[in-house]
Protein backbone atom coordinates (compact mmCIF):
# COMPACT_ATOMS: atom_id res chain seq x y z
CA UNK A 1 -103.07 36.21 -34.77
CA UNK A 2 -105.59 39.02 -34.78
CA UNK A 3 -106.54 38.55 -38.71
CA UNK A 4 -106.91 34.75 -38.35
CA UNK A 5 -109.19 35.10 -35.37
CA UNK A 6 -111.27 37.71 -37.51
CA UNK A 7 -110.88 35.02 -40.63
CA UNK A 8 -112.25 32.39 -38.61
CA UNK A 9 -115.17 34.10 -37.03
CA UNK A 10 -115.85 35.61 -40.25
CA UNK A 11 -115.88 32.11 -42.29
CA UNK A 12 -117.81 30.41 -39.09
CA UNK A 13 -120.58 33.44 -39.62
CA UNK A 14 -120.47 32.99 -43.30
CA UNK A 15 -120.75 29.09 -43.71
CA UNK A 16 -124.60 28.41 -42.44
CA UNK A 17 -125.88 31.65 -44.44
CA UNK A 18 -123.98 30.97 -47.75
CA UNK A 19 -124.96 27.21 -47.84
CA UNK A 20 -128.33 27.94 -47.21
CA UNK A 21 -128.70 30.26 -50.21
CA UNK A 22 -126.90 28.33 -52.63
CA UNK A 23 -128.44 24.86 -51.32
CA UNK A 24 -131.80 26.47 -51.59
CA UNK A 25 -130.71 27.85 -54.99
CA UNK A 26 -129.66 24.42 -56.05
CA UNK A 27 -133.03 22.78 -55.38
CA UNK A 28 -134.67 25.56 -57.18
CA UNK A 29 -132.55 24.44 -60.26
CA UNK A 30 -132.95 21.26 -60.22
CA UNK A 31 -137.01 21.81 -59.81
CA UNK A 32 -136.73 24.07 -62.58
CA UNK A 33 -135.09 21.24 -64.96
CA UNK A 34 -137.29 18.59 -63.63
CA UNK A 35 -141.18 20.85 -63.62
CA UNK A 36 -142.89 22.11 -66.37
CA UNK A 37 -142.80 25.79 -65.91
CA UNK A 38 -146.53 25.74 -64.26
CA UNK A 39 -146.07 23.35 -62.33
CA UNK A 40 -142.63 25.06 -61.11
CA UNK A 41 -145.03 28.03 -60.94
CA UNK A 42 -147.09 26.24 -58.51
CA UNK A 43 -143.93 25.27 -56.78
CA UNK A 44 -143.18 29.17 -56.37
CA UNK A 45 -146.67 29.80 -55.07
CA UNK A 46 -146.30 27.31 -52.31
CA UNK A 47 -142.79 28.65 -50.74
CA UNK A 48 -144.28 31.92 -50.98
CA UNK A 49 -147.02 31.34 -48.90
CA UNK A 50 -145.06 29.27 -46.02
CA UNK A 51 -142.46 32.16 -46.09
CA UNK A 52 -145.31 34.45 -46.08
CA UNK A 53 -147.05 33.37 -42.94
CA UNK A 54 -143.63 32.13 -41.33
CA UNK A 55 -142.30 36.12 -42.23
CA UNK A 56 -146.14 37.64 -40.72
CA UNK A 57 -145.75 35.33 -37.28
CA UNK A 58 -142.00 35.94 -36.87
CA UNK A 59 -141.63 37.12 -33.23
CA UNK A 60 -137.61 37.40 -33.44
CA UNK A 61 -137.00 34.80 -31.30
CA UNK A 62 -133.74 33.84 -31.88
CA UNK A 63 -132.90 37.33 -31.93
CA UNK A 64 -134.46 37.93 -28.73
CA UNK A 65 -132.22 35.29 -26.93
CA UNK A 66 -128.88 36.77 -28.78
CA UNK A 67 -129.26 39.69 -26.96
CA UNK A 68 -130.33 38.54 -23.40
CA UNK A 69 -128.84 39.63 -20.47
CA UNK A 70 -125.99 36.66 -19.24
CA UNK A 71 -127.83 36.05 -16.04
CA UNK A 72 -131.14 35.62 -18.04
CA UNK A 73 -129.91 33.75 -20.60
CA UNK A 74 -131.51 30.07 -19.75
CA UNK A 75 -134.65 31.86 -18.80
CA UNK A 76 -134.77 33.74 -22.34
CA UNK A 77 -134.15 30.23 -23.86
CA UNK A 78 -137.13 28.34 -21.88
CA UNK A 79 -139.54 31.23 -22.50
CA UNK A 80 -138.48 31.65 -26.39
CA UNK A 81 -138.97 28.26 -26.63
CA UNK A 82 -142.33 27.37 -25.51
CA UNK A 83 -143.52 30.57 -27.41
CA UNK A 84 -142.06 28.94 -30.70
CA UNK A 85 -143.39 25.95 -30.00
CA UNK A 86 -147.18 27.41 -29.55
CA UNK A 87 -146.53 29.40 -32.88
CA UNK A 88 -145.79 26.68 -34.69
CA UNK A 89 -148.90 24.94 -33.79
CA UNK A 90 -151.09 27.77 -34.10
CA UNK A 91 -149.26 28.77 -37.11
CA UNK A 92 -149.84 25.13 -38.33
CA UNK A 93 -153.31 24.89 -37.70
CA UNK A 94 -154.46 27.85 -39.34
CA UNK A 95 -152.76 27.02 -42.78
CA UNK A 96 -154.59 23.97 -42.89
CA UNK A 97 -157.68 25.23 -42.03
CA UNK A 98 -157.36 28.68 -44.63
CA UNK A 99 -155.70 26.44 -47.21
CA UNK A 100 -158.67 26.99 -49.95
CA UNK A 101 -158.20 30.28 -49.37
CA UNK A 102 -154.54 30.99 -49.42
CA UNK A 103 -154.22 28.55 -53.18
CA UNK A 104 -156.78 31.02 -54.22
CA UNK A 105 -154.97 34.06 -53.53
CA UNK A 106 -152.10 32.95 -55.99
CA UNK A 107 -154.79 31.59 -58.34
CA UNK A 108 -154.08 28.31 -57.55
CA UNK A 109 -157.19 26.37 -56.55
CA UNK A 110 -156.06 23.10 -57.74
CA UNK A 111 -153.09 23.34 -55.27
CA UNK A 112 -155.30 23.83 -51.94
CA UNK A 113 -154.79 20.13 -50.63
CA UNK A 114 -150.77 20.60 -51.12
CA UNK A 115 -151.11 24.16 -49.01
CA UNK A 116 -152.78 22.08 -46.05
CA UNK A 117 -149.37 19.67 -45.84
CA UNK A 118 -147.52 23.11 -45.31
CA UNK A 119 -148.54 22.89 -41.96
CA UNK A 120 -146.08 20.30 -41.18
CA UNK A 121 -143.51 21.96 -42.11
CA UNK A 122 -144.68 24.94 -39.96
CA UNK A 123 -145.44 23.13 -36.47
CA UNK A 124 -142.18 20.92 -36.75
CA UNK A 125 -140.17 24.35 -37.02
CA UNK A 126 -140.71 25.61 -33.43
CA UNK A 127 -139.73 22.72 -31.86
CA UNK A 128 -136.18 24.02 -33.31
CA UNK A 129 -133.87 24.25 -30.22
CA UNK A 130 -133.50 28.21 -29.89
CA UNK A 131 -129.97 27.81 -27.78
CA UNK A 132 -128.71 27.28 -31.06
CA UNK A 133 -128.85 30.72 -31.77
CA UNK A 134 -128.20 31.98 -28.15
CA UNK A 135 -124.49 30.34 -28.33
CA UNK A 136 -123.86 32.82 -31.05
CA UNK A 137 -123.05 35.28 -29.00
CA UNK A 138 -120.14 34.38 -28.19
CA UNK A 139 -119.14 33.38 -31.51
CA UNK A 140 -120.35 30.04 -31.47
CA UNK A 141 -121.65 29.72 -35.04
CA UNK A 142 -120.26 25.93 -35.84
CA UNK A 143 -123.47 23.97 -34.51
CA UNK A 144 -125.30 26.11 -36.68
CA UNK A 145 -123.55 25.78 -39.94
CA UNK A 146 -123.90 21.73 -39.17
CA UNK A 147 -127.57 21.92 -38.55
CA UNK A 148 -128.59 24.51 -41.37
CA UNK A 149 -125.97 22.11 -44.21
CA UNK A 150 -127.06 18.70 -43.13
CA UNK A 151 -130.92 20.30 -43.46
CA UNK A 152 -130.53 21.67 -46.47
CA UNK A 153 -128.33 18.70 -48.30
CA UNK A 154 -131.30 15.98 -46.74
CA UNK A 155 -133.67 18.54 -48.83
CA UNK A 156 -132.12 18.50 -52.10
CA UNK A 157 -131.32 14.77 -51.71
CA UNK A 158 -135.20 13.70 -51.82
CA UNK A 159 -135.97 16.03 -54.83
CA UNK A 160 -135.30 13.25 -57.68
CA UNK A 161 -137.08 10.62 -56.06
CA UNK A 162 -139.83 13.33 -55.06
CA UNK A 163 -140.59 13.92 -58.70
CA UNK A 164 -140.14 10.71 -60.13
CA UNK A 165 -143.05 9.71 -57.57
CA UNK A 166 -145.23 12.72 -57.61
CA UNK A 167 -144.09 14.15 -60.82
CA UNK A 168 -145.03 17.73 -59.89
CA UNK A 169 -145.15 20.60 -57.31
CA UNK A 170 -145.95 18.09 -54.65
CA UNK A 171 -141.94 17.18 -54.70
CA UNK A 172 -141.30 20.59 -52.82
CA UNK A 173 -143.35 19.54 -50.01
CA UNK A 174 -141.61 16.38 -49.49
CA UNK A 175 -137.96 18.33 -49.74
CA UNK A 176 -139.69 20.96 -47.20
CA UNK A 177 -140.79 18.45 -44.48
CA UNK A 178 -137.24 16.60 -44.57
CA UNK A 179 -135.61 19.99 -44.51
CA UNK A 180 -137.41 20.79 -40.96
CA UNK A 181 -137.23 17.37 -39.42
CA UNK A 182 -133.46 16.67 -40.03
CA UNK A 183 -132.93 20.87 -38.73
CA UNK A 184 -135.23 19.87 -35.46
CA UNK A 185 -133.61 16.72 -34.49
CA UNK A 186 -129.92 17.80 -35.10
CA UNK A 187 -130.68 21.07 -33.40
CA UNK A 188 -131.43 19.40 -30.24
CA UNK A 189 -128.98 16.50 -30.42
CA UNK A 190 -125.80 19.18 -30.77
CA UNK A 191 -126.42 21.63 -28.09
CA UNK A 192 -128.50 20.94 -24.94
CA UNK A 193 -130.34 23.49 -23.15
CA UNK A 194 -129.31 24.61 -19.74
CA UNK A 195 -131.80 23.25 -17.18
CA UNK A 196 -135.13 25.64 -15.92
CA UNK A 197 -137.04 24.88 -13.09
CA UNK A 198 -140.25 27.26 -14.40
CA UNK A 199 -140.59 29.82 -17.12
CA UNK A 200 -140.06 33.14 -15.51
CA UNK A 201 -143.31 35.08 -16.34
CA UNK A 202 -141.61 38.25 -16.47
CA UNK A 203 -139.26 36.79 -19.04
CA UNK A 204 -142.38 35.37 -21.14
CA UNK A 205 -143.42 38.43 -20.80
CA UNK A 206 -140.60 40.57 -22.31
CA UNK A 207 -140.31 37.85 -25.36
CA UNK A 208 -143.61 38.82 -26.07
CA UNK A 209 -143.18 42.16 -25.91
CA UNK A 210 -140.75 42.10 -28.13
CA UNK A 211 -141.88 39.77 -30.66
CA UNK A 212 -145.11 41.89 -31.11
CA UNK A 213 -143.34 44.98 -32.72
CA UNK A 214 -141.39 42.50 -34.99
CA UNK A 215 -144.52 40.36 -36.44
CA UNK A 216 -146.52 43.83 -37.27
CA UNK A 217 -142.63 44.38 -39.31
CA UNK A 218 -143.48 40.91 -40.23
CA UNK A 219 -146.21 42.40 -42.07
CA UNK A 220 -144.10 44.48 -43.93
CA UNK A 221 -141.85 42.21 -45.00
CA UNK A 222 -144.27 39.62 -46.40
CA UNK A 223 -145.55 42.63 -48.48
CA UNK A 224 -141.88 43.55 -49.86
CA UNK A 225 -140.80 39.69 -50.29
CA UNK A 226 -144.55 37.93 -51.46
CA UNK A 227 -147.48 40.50 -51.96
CA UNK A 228 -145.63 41.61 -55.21
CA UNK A 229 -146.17 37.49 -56.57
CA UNK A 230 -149.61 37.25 -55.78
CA UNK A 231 -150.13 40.37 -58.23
CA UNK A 232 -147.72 38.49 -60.58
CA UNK A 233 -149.95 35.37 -60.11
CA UNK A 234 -153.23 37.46 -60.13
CA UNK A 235 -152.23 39.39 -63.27
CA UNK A 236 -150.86 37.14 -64.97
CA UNK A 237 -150.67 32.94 -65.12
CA UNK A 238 -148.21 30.72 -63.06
CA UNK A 239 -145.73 30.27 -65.69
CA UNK A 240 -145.34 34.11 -65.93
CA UNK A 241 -144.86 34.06 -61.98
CA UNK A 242 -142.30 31.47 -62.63
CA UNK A 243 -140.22 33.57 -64.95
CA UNK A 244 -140.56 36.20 -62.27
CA UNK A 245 -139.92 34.51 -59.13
CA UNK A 246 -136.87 32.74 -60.19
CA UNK A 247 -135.40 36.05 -61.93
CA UNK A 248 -135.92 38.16 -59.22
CA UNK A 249 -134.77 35.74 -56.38
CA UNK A 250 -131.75 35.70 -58.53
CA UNK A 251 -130.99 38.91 -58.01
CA UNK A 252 -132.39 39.32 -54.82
CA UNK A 253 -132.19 36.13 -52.75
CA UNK A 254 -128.57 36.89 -52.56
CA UNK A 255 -128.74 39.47 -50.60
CA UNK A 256 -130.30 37.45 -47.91
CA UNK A 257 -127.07 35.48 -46.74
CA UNK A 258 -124.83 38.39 -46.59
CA UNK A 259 -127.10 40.23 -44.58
CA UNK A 260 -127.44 37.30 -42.26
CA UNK A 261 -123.58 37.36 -42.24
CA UNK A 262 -123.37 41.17 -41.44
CA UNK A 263 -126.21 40.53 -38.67
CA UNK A 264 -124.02 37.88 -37.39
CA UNK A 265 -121.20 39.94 -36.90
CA UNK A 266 -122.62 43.68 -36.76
CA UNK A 267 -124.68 42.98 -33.70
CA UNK A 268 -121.92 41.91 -31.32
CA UNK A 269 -120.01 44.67 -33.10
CA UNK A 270 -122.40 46.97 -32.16
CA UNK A 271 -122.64 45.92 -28.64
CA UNK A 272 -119.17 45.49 -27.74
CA UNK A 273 -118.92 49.44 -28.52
CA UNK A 274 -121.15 50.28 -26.47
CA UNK A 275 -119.32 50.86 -23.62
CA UNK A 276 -117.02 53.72 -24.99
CA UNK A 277 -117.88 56.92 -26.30
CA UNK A 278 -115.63 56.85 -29.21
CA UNK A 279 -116.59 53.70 -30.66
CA UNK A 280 -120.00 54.08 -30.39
CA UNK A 281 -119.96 56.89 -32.60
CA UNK A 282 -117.95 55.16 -35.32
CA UNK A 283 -119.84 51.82 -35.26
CA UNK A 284 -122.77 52.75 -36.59
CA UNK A 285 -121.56 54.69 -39.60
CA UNK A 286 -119.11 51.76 -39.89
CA UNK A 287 -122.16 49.38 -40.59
CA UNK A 288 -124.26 51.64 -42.60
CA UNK A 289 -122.02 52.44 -45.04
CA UNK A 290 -119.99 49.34 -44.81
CA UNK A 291 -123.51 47.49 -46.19
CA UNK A 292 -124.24 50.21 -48.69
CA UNK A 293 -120.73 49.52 -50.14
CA UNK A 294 -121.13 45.87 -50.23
CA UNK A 295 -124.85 46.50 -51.00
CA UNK A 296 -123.36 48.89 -54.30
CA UNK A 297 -120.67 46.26 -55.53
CA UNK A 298 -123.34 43.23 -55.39
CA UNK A 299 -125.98 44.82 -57.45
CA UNK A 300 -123.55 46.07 -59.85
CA UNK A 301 -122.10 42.60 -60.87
CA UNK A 302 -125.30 40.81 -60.59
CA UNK A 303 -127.58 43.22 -62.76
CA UNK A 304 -125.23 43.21 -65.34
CA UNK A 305 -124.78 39.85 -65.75
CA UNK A 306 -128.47 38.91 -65.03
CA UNK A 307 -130.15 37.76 -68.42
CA UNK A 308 -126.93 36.09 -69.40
CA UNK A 309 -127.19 33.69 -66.16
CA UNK A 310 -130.81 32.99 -65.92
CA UNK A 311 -131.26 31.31 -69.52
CA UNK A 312 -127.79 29.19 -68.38
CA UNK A 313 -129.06 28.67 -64.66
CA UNK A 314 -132.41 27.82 -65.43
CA UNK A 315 -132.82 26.81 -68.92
CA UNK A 316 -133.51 28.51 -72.86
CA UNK A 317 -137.18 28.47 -71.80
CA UNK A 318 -136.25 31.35 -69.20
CA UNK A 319 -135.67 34.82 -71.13
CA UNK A 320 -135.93 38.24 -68.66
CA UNK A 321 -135.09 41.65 -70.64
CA UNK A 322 -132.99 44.23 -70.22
CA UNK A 323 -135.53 46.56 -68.31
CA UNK A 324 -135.95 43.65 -66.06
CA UNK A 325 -132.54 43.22 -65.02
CA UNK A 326 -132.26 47.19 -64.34
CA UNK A 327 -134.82 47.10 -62.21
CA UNK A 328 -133.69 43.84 -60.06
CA UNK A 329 -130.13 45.88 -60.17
CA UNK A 330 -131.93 48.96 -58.64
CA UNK A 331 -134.09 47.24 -56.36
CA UNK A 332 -131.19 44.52 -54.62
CA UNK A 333 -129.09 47.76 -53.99
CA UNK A 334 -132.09 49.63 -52.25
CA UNK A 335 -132.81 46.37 -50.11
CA UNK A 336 -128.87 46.00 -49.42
CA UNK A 337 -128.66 48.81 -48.35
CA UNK A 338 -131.91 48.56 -45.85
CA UNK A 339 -130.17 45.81 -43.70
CA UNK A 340 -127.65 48.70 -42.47
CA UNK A 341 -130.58 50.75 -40.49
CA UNK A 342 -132.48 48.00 -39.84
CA UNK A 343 -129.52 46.32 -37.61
CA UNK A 344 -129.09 49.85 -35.88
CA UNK A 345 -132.49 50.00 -35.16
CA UNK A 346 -132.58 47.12 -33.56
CA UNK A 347 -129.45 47.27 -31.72
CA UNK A 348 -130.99 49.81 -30.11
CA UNK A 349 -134.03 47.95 -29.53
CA UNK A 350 -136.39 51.00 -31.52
CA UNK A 351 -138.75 47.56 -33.08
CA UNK A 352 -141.38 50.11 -33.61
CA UNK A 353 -139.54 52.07 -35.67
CA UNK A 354 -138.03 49.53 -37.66
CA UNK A 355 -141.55 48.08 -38.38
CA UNK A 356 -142.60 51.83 -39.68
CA UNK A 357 -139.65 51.80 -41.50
CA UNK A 358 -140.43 48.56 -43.11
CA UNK A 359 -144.09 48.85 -43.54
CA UNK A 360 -143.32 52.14 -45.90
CA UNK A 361 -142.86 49.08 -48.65
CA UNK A 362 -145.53 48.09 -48.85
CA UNK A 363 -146.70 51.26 -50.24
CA UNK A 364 -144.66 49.82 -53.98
CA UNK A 365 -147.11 46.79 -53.96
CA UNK A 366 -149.93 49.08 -55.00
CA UNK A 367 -148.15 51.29 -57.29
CA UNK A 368 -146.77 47.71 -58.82
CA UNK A 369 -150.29 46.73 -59.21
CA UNK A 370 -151.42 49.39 -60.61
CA UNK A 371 -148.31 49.56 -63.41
CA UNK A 372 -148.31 46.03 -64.18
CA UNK A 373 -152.17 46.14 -64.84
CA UNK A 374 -152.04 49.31 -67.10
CA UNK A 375 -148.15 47.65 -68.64
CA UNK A 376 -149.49 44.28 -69.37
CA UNK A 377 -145.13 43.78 -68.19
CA UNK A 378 -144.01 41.93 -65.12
CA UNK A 379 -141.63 45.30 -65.42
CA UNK A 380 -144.20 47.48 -64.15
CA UNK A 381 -144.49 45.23 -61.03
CA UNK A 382 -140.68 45.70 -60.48
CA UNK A 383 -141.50 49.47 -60.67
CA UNK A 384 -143.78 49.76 -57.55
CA UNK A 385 -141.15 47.15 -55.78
CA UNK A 386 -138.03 50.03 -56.79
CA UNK A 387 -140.14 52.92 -55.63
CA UNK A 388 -141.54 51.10 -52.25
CA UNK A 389 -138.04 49.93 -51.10
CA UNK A 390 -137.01 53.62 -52.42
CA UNK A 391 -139.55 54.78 -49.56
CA UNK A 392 -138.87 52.69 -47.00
CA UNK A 393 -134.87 53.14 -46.98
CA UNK A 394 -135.94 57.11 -46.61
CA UNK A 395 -137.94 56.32 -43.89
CA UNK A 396 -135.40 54.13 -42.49
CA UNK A 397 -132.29 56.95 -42.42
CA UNK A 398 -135.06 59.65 -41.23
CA UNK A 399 -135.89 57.58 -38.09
CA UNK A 400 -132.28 56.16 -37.39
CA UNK A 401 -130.65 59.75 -37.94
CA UNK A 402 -129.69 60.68 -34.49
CA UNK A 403 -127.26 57.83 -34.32
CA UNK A 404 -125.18 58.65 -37.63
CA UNK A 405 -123.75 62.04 -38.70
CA UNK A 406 -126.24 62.95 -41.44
CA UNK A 407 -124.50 64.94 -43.76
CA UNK A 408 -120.84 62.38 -44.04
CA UNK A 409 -123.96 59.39 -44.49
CA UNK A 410 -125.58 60.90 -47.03
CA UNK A 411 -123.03 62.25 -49.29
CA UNK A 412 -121.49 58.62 -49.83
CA UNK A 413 -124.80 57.03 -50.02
CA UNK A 414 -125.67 59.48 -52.65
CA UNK A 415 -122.68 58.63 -54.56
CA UNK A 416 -122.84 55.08 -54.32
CA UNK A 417 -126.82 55.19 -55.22
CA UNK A 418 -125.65 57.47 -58.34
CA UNK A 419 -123.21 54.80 -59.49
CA UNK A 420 -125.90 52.21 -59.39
CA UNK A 421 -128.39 53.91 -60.89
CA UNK A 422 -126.07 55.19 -64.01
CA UNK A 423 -125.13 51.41 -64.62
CA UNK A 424 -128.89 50.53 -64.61
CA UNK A 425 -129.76 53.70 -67.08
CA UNK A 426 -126.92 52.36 -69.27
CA UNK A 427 -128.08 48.87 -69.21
CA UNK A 428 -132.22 50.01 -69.25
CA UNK A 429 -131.45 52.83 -72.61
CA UNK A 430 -128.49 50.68 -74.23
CA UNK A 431 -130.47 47.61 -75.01
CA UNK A 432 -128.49 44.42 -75.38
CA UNK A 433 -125.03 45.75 -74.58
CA UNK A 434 -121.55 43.38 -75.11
CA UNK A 435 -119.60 42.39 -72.58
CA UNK A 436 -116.97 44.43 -73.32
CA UNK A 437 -119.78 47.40 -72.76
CA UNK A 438 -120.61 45.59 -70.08
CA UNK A 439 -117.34 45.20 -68.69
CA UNK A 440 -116.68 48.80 -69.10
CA UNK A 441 -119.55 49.81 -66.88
CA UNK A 442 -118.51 47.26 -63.59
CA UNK A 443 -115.04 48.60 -63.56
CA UNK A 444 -116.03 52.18 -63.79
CA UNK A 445 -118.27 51.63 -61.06
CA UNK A 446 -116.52 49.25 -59.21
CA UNK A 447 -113.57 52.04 -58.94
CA UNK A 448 -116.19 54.82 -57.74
CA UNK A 449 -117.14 52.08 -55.16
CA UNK A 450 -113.44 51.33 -54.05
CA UNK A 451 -113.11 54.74 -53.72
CA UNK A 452 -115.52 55.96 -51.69
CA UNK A 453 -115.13 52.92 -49.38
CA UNK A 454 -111.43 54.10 -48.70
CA UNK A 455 -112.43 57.48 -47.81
CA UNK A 456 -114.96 56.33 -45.56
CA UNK A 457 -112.21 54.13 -44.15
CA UNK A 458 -109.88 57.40 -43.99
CA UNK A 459 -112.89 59.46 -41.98
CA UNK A 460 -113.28 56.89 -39.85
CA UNK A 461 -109.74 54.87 -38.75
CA UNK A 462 -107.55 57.44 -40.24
CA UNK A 463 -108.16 60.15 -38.07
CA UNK A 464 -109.55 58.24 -35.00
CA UNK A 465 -107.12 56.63 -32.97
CA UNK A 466 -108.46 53.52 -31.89
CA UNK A 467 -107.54 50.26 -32.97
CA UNK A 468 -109.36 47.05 -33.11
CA UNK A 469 -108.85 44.18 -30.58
CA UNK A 470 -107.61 40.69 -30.97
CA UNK A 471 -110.51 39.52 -28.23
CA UNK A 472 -113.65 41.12 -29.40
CA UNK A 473 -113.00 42.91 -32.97
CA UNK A 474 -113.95 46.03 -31.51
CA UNK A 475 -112.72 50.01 -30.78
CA UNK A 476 -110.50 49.83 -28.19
CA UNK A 477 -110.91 52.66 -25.71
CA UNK A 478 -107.90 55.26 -25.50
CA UNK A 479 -105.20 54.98 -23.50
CA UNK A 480 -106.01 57.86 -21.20
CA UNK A 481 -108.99 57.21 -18.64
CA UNK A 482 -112.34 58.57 -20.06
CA UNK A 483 -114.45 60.17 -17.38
């Protein structure tokens, strides 16, 4: 009974994630088969700006209303809400007013009109029914699965059409506004909001408060996820960017979901331990190194087998080199691997940290800059990415290290970043390995991983006697009374 309640919560948390990527992966496929590579370029340069303001404006809403108090909870949704709701207009509004501006940035002038229309897609997302994500708390995650599959299967269903009317980058626009309308109207047909007389200033108040921390991390994260394709863009053309964007998110865009799983499920797992000593020690750890394991593993199979599935994914036209797929290997570990402090962090509610943990990224965009100019190689922008999400998972452990033994998290980290970085010297210096070479490598590493993950294991349920419970998945206190 206790492993099929963890199955199903697990698979409940996983569905709306997982579909999501590979949805969004799908209409990125078919785009790429259906737009000349500029155009698909162009394509590229419009999702990265709505992600980029979207990322820059995010005030953790839905976040904010996981974690509300029970006897606050309807206030937290009412207050969230009407703070979404002016952020999407604002948000809105200023798009189409700095469109001209923001085409320009990814050299895309002729694209300024189809920027404006992204405002649409930005003022119909906060009207997105924020209990959706409150009811997740207690491990409610089927309305979202519905909502985020029926969303994402409307947008891939008006792609063909899109492009046999438009016959370019335009089609994403069309796929984008669908996508938000069918989310906004199914999010507030399946779950209704419980009923608020007024807002509760003091409860605006707090959202705001702790939104603010999160859209200066915002910042941050638009540099890690976008700054490094406007240099792409700038350096280069929009058919290079193309080749970029769609090797990298292959690599990287993955990594996306499972965190969203692990935030799903780490967060209450967090919280639930709270309450006894034991457990609290051992969750953290738990999550840290559970993600670096997971974080190891991923990066392993998918830099190896990179260049083989981009060519088959996206078609012949699509090459990336060896360098480049030790480098996305490198760099989806590091970020992997980031999700782990980050969820502590914020657990803990430390926002400010976790934005100066986050912000230390940014620091690769120059240095990528500044390689890919003197390179002339898309690789030396996948440097300064590598050595700014190097910096900022430092920065990360340094600020979170009073809630983890340091020494038992850094010796398996340090093994597990070893074993990734051997594969991608092998892979970098061996040139176009076999897949029998290739092979070889995963299941070396691969057993390193397995290792280390059942000595962690060992440390932490071997000699602790707790056990987990069938109600909450959680450390259950000892038997004996703890004072």
């Amino acid at each position: 009974m206790l492993l099929k309640r963890r199955f199903t919560r697990l698979s409940m948390a996983s569905i709306s994630p997982l579909c999501f990527f590979l949805l969004r992966f799908l209409r990125t496929v078919l785009l790429s088969h259906l737009l000349l590579p500029n155009d698909l370029g162009a394509a590229v340069a419009l999702m990265s700006i709505l992600a980029g303001c979207e990322i820059i404006t995010d005030a953790g809403l839905d976040r904010f209303v996981m974690v509300s108090r029970p006897d606050d909870r309807a206030q937290a949704v009412a207050a969230a809400q009407q703070i979404a709701i002016g952020r999407g207009i604002l948000l809105g509004a200023l798009i189409a007013a700095f469109s001209p501006l923001l085409a320009g940035i990814f050299g895309a002038e002729a694209y300024a009109g189809s920027v404006a229309w992204l405002a649409v897609v930005s003022m119909l997302g906060g009207f997105r029914n924020l209990r959706v994500a409150q009811i997740q708390q207690d491990y409610r995650y089927g309305p979202e699965a519905i909502i985020s599959v029926c969303g994402q299967l409307a947008a891939i269903a008006v792609v063909i059409p899109s492009v046999a009317w438009l016959h370019d980058a335009r089609a994403l626009l069309v796929s984008l506004i669908t996508e938000a309308l069918v989310q906004v109207v199914l999010s507030n047909a399946l779950v209704s909001r419980e009923q608020v007389a007024a807002v509760d200033p003091a409860i605006r108040k707090a959202a705001i408060r702790w939104g603010l921390p999160l859209m200066v991390n915002g910042v941050g994260l638009m540099a890690l996820k976008q700054l490094d394709q406007v240099v792409v863009a700038n350096l280069f053309d929009l058919q290079t960017l193309a080749l970029y964007a769609i090797g990298l998110n292959l690599a990287i865009t993955p990594t996306s979901p499972l965190q969203a799983i692990a935030q799903k499920l780490g967060l209450p797992f967090l919280g639930n331990a709270t309450g006894n000593p034991r457990s609290s020690r051992h969750a953290p750890l738990v999550v840290l190194l559970g993600m670096a394991s997971v974080a190891a593993a991923y990066a392993l199979m998918m830099g190896l087998a990179l260049n083989r599935l981009v060519p088959i994914l996206y078609g012949q036209h699509y090459q990336v080199t060896e360098a480049f797929c030790a480098l996305a290997m490198t760099d989806a570990f590091l970020r992997f691997c980031r999700g782990g402090p980050n969820m502590i962090l914020l657990h803990h509610g430390l926002t400010s940290r976790l934005t100066v943990g986050n912000l230390t990224g940014g620091i690769g965009i120059a240095f990528g800059l500044v390689a890919g100019g003197l390179s002339r190689r898309i690789e030396g922008v996948m440097v300064g990415l590598v050595v700014g999400d190097f910096l900022s998972l430092v920065v990360l452990l340094c600020l979170m290290r009073r809630h983890v033994p340091v020494a038992t998290t850094m010796k398996h980290m340090g093994l597990l970043a070893a074993t990734v970085g051997f594969a991608a010297a092998a892979l970098w210096a061996g040139g176009d390995l076999t897949m029998g070479q290739r092979a070889l490598i995963a299941a070396v590493g691969s057993c390193v991983i397995a290792i280390d993950g059942l000595t962690v294991y060992w440390h932490i349920f071997g000699k602790a006697p707790a056990v987990m419970t069938a109600s909450r998945g959680i450390a259950m206190p000892p038997k004996r009374r703890v004072n």
